[in-house]
PDB file of N, CA and C in Angstrom:
ATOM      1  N   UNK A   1      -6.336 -12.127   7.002  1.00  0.00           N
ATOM      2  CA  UNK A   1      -5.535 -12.202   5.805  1.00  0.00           C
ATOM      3  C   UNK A   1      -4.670 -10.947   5.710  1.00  0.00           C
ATOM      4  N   UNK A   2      -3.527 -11.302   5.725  1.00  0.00           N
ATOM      5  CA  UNK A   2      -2.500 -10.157   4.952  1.00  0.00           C
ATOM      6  C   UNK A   2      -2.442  -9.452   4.093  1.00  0.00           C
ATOM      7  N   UNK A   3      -2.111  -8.083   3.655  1.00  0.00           N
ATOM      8  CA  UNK A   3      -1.221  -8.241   2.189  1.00  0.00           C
ATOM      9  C   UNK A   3      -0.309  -7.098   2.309  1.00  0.00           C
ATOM     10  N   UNK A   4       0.402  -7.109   1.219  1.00  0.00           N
ATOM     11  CA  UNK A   4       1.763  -6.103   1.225  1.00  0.00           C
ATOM     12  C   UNK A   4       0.980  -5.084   0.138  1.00  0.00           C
ATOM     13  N   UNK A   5       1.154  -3.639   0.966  1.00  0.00           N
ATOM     14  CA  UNK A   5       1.353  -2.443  -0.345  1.00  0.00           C
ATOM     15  C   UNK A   5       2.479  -1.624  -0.334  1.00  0.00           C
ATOM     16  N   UNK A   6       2.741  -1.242  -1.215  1.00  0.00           N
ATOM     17  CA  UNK A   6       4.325  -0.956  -2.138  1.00  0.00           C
ATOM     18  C   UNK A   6       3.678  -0.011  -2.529  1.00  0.00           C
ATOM     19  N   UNK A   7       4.828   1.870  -2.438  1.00  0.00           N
ATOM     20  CA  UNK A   7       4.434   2.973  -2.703  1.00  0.00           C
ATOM     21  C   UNK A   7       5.779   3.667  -3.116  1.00  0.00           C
ATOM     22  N   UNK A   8       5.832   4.160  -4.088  1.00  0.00           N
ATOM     23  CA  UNK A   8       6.915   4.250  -5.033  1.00  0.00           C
ATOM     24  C   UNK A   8       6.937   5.487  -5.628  1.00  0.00           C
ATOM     25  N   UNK A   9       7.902   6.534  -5.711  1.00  0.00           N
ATOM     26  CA  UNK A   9       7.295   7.808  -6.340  1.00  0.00           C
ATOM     27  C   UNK A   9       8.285   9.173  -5.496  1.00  0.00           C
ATOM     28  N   UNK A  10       8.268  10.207  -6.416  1.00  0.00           N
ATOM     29  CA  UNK A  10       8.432  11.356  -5.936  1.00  0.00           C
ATOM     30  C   UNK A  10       8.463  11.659  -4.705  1.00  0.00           C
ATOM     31  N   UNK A  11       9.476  12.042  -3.953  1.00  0.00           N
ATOM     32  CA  UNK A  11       8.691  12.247  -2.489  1.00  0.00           C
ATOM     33  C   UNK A  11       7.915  13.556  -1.968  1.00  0.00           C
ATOM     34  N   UNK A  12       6.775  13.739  -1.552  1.00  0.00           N
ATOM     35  CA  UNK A  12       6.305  14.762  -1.274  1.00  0.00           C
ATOM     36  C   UNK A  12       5.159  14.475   0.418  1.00  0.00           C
ATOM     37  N   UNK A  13       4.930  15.656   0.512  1.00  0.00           N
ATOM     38  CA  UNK A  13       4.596  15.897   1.820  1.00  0.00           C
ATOM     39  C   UNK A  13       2.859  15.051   1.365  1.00  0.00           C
ATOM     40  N   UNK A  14       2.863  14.006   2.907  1.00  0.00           N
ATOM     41  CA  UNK A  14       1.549  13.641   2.703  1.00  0.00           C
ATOM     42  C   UNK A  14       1.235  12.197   2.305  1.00  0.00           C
ATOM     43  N   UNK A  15       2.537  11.506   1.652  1.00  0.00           N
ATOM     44  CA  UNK A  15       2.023  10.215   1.027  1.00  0.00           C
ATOM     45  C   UNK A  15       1.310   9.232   2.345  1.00  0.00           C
ATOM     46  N   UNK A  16       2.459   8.984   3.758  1.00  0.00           N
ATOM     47  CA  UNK A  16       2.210   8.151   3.880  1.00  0.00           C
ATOM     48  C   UNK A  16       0.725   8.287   4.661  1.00  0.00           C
ATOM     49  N   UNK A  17       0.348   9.488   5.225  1.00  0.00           N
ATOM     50  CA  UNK A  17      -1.032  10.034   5.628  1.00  0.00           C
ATOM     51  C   UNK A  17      -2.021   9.716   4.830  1.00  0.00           C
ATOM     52  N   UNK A  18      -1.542   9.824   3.488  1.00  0.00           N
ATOM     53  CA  UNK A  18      -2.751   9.425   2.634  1.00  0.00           C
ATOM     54  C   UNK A  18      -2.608   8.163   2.064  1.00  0.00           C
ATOM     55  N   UNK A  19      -1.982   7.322   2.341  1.00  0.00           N
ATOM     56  CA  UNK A  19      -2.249   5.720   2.147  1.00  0.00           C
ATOM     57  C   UNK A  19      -2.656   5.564   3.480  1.00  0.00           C
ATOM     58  N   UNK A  20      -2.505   5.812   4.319  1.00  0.00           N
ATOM     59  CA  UNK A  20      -3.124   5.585   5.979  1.00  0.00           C
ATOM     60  C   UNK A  20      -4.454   5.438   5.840  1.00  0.00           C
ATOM     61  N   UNK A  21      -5.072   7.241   5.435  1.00  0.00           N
ATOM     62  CA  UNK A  21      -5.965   7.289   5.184  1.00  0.00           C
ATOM     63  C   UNK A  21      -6.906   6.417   4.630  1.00  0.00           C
ATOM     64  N   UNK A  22      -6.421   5.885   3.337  1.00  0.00           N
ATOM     65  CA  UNK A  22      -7.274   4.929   2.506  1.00  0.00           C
ATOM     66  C   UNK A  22      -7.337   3.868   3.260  1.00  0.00           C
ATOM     67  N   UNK A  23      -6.679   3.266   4.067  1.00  0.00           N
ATOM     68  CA  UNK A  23      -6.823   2.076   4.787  1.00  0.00           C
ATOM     69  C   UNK A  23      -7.675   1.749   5.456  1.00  0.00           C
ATOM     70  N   UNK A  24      -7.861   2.951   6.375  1.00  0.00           N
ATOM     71  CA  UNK A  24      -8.703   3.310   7.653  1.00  0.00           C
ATOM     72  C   UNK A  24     -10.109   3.398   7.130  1.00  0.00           C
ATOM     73  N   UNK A  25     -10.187   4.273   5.753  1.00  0.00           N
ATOM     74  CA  UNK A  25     -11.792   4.223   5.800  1.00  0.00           C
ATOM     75  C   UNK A  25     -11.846   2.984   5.051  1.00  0.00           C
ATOM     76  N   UNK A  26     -11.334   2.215   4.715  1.00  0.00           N
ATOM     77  CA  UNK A  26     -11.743   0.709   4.865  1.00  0.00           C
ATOM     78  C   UNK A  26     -11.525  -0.627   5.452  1.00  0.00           C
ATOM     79  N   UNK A  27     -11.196   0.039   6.688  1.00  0.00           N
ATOM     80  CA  UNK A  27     -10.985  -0.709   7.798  1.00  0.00           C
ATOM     81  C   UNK A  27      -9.728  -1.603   7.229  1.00  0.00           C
ATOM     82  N   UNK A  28      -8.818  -0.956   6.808  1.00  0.00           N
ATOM     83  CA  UNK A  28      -7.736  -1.908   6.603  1.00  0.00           C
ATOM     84  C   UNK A  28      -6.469  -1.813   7.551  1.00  0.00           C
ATOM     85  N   UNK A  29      -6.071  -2.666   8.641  1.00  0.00           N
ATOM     86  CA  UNK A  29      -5.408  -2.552   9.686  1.00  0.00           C
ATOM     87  C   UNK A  29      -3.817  -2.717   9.271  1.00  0.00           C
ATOM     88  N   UNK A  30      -3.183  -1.267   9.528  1.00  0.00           N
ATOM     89  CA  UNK A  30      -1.421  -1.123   8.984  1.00  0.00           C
ATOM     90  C   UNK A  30      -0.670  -2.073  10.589  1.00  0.00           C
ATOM     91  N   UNK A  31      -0.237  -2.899  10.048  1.00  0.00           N
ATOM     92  CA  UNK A  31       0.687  -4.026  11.047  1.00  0.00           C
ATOM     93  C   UNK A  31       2.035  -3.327  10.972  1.00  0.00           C
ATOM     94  N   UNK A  32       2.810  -3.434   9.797  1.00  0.00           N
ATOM     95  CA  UNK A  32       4.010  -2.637  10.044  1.00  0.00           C
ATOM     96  C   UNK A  32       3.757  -2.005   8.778  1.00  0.00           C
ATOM     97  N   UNK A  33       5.278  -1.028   9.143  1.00  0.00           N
ATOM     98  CA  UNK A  33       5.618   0.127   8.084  1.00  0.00           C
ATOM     99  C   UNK A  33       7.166  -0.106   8.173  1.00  0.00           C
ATOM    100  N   UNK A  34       7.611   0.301   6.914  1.00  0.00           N
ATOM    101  CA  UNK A  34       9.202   0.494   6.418  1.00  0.00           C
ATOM    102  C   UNK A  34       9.164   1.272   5.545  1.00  0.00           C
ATOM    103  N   UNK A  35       9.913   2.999   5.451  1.00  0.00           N
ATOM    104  CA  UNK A  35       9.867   3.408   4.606  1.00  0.00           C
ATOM    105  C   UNK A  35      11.328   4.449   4.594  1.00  0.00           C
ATOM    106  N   UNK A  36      11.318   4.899   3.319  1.00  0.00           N
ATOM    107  CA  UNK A  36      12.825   5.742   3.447  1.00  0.00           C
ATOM    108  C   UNK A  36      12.860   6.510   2.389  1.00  0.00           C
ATOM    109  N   UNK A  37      14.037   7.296   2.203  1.00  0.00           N
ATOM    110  CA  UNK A  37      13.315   8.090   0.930  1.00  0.00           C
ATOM    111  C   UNK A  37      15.274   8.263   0.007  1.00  0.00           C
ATOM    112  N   UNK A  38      15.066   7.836  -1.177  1.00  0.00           N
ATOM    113  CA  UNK A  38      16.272   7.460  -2.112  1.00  0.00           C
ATOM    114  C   UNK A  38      16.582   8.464  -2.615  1.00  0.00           C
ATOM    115  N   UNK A  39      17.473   9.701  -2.522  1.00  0.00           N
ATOM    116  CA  UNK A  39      17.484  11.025  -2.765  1.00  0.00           C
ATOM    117  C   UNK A  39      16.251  11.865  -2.978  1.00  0.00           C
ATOM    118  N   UNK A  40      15.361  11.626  -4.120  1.00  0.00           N
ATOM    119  CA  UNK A  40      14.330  12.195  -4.518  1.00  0.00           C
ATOM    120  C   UNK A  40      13.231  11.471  -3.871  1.00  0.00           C
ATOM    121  N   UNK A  41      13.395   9.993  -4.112  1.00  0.00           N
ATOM    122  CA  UNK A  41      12.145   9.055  -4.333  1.00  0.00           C
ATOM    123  C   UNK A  41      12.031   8.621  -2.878  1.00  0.00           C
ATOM    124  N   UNK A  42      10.400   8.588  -2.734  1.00  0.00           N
ATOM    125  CA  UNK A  42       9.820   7.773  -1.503  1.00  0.00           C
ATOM    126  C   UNK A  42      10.085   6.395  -1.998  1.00  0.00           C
ATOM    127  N   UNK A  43      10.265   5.649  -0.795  1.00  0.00           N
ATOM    128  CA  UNK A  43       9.472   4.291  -1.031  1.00  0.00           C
ATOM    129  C   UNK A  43       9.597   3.765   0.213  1.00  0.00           C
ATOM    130  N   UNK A  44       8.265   2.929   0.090  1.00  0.00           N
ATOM    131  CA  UNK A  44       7.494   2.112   1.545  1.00  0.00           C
ATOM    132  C   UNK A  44       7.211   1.059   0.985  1.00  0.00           C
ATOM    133  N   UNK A  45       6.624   0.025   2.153  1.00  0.00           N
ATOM    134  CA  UNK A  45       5.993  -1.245   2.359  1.00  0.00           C
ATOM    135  C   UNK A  45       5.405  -1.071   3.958  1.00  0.00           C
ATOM    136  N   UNK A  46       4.377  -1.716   3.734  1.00  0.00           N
ATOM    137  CA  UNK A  46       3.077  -1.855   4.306  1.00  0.00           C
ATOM    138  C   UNK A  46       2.877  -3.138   4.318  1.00  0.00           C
ATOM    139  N   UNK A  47       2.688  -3.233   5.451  1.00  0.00           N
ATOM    140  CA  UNK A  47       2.396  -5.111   5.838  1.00  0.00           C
ATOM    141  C   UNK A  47       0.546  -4.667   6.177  1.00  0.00           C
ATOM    142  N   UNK A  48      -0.661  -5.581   5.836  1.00  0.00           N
ATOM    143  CA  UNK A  48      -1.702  -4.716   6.758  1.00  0.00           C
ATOM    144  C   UNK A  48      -2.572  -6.001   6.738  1.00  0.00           C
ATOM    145  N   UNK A  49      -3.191  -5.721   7.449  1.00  0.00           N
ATOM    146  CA  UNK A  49      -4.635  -6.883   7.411  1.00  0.00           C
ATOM    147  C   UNK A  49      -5.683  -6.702   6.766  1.00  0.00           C
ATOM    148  N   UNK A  50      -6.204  -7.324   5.560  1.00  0.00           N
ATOM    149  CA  UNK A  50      -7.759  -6.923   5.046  1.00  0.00           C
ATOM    150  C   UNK A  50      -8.715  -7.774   5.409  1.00  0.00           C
ATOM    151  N   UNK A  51      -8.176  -8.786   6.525  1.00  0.00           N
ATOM    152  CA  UNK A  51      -9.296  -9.396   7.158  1.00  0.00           C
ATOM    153  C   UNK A  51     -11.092  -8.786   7.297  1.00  0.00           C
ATOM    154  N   UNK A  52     -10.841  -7.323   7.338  1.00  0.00           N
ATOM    155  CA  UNK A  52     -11.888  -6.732   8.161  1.00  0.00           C
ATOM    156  C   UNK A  52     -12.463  -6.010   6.990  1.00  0.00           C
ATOM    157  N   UNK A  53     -11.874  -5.689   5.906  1.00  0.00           N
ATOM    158  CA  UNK A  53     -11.622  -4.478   4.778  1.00  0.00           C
ATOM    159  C   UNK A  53     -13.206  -4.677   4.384  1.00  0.00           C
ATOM    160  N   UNK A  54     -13.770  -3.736   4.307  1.00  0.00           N
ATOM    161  CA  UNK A  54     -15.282  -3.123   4.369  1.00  0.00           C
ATOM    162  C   UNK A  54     -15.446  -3.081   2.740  1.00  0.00           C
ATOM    163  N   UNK A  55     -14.546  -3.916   1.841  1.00  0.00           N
ATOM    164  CA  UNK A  55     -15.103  -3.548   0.339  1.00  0.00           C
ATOM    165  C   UNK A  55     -14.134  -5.139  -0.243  1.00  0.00           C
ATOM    166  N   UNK A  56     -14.554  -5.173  -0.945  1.00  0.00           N
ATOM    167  CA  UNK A  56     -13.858  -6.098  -1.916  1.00  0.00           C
ATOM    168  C   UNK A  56     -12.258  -5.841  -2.164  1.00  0.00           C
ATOM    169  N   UNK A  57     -11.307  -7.331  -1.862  1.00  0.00           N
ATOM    170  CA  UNK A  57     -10.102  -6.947  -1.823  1.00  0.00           C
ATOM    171  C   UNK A  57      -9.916  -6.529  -3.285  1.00  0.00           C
ATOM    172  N   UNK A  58     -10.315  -6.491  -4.610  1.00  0.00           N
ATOM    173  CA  UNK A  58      -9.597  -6.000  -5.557  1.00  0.00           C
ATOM    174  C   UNK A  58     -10.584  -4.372  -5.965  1.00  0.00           C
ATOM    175  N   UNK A  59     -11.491  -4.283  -5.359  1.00  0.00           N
ATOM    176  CA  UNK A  59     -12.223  -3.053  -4.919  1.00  0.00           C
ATOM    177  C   UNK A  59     -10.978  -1.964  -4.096  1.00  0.00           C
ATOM    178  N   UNK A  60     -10.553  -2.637  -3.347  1.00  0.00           N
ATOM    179  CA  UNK A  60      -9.322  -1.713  -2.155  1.00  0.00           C
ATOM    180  C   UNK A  60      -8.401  -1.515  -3.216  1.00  0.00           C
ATOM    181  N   UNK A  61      -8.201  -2.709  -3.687  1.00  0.00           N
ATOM    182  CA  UNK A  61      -6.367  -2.668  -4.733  1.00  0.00           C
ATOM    183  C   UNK A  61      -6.648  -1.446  -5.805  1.00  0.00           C
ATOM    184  N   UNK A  62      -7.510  -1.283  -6.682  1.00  0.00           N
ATOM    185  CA  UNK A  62      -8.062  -0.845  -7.683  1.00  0.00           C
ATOM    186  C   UNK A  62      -7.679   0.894  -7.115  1.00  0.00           C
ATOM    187  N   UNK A  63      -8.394   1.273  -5.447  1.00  0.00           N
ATOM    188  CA  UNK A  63      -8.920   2.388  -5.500  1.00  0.00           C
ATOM    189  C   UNK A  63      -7.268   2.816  -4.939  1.00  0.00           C
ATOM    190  N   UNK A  64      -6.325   2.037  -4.722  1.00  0.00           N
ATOM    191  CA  UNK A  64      -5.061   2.471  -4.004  1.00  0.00           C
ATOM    192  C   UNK A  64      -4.082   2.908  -4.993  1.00  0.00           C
ATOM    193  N   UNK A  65      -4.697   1.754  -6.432  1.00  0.00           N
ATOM    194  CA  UNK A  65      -4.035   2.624  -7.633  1.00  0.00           C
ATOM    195  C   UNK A  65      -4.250   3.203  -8.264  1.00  0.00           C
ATOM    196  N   UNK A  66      -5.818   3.641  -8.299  1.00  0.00           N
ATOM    197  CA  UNK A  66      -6.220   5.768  -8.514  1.00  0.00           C
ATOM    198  C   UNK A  66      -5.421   6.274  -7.345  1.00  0.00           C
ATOM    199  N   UNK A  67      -5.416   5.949  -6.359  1.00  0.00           N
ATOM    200  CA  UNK A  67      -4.632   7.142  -5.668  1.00  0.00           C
ATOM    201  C   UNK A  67      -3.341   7.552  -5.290  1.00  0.00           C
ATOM    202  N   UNK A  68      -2.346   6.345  -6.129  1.00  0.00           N
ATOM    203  CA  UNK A  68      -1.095   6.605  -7.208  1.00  0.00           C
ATOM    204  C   UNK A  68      -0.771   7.112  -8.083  1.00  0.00           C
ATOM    205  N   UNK A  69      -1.955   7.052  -9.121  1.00  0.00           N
ATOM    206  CA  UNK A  69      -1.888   7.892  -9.851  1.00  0.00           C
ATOM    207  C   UNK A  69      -2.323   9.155  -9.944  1.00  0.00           C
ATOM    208  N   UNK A  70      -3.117   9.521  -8.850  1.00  0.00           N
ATOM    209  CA  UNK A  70      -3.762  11.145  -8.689  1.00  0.00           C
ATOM    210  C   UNK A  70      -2.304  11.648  -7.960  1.00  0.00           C
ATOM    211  N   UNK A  71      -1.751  10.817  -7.658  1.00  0.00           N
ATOM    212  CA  UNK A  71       0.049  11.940  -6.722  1.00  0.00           C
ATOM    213  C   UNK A  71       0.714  11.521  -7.145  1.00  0.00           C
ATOM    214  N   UNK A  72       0.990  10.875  -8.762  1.00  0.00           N
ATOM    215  CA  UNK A  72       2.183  10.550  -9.369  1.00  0.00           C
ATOM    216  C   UNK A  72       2.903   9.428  -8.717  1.00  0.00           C
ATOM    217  N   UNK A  73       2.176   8.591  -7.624  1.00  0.00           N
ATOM    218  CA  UNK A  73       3.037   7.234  -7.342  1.00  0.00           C
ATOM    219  C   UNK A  73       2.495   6.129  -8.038  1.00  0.00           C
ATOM    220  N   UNK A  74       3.428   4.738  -7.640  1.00  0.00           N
ATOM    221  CA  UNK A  74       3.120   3.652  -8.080  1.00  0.00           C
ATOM    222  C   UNK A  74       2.768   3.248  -6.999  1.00  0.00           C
ATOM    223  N   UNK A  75       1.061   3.114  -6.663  1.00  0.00           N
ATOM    224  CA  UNK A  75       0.723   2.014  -5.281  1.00  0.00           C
ATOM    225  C   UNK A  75       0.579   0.327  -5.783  1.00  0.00           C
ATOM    226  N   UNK A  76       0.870  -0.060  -5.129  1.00  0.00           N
ATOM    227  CA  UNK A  76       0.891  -1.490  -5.473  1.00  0.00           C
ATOM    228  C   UNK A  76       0.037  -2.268  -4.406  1.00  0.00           C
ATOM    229  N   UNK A  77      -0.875  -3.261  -4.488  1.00  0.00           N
ATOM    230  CA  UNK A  77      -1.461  -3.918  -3.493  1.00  0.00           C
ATOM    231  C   UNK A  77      -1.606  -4.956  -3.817  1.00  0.00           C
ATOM    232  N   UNK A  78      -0.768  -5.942  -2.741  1.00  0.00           N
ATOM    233  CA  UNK A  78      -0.632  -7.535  -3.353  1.00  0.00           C
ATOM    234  C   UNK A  78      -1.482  -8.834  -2.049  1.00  0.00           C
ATOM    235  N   UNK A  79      -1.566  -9.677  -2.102  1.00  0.00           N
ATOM    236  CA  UNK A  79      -1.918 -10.622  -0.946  1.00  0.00           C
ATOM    237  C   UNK A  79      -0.504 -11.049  -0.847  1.00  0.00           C
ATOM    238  N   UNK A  80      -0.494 -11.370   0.454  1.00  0.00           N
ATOM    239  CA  UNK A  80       0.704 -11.980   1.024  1.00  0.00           C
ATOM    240  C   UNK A  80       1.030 -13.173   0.548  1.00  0.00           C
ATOM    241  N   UNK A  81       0.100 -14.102   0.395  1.00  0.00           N
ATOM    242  CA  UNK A  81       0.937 -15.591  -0.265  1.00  0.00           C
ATOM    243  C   UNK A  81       1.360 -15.448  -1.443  1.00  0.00           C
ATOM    244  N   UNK A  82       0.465 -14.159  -2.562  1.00  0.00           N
ATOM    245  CA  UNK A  82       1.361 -14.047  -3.911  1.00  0.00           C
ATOM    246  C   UNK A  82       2.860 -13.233  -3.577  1.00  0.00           C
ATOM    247  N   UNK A  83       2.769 -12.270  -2.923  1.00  0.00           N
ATOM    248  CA  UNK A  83       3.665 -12.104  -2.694  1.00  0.00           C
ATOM    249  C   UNK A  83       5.059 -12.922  -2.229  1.00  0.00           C
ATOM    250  N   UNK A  84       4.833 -13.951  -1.167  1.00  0.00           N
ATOM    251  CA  UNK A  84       5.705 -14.673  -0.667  1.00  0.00           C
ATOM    252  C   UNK A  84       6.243 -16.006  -2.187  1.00  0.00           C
ATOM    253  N   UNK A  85       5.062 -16.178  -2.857  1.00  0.00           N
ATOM    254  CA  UNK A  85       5.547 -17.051  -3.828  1.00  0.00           C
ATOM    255  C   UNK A  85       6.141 -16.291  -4.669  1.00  0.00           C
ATOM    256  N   UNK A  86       6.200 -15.054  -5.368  1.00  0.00           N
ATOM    257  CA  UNK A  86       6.604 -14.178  -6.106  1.00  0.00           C
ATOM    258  C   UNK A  86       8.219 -13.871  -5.821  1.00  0.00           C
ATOM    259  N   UNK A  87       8.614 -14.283  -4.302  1.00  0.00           N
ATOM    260  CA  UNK A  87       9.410 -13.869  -3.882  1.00  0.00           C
ATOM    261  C   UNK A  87      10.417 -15.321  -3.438  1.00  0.00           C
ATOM    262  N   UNK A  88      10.004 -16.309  -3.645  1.00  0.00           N
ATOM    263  CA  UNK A  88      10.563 -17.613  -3.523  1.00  0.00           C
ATOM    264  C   UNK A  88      11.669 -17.794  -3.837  1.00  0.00           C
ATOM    265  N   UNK A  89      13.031 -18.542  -3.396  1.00  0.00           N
ATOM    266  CA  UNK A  89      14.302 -18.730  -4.213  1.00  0.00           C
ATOM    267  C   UNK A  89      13.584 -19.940  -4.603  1.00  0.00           C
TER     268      UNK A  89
END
């Protein structure tokens, strides 16, 4: 299973290491990355697999947005089919 996370925020040294981070210790596998930074502001997307994810998917979502808000971003963690319907013409 897929899902997309969305990271939004200030840019500073470290974000995307530390969404990496969170992934890894729960075995959550990063497929792709896109990221760039809008004068000030970061922002990414994260394609990843939680097929494997060692905790409950809204257990992962929950702990990705304490750790948005401990560095002043907006993490976002969605499943891919809401996403794709969310995103429907």
């Amino acid at each position: 299973m897929r899902s997309i996370i969305t990271v939004v925020g200030k840019d500073t040294v470290g974000i995307l290491a530390s969404v990496s981070e969170l992934c890894a210790k729960h075995e959550v596998n990063i497929i792709e990355v896109s990221q760039s930074i809008l004068q000030e502001m970061f922002c990414m997307i994260m394609l990843v697999d939680v097929s494997k994810c060692n905790v409950e998917f809204t257990a992962f979502a929950d702990e990705a947005e304490k750790l948005g808000e401990n560095k002043a971003l907006k993490i976002n963690v969605m499943h891919e089919d809401i996403f794709n319907s969310m995103h429907r013409i």
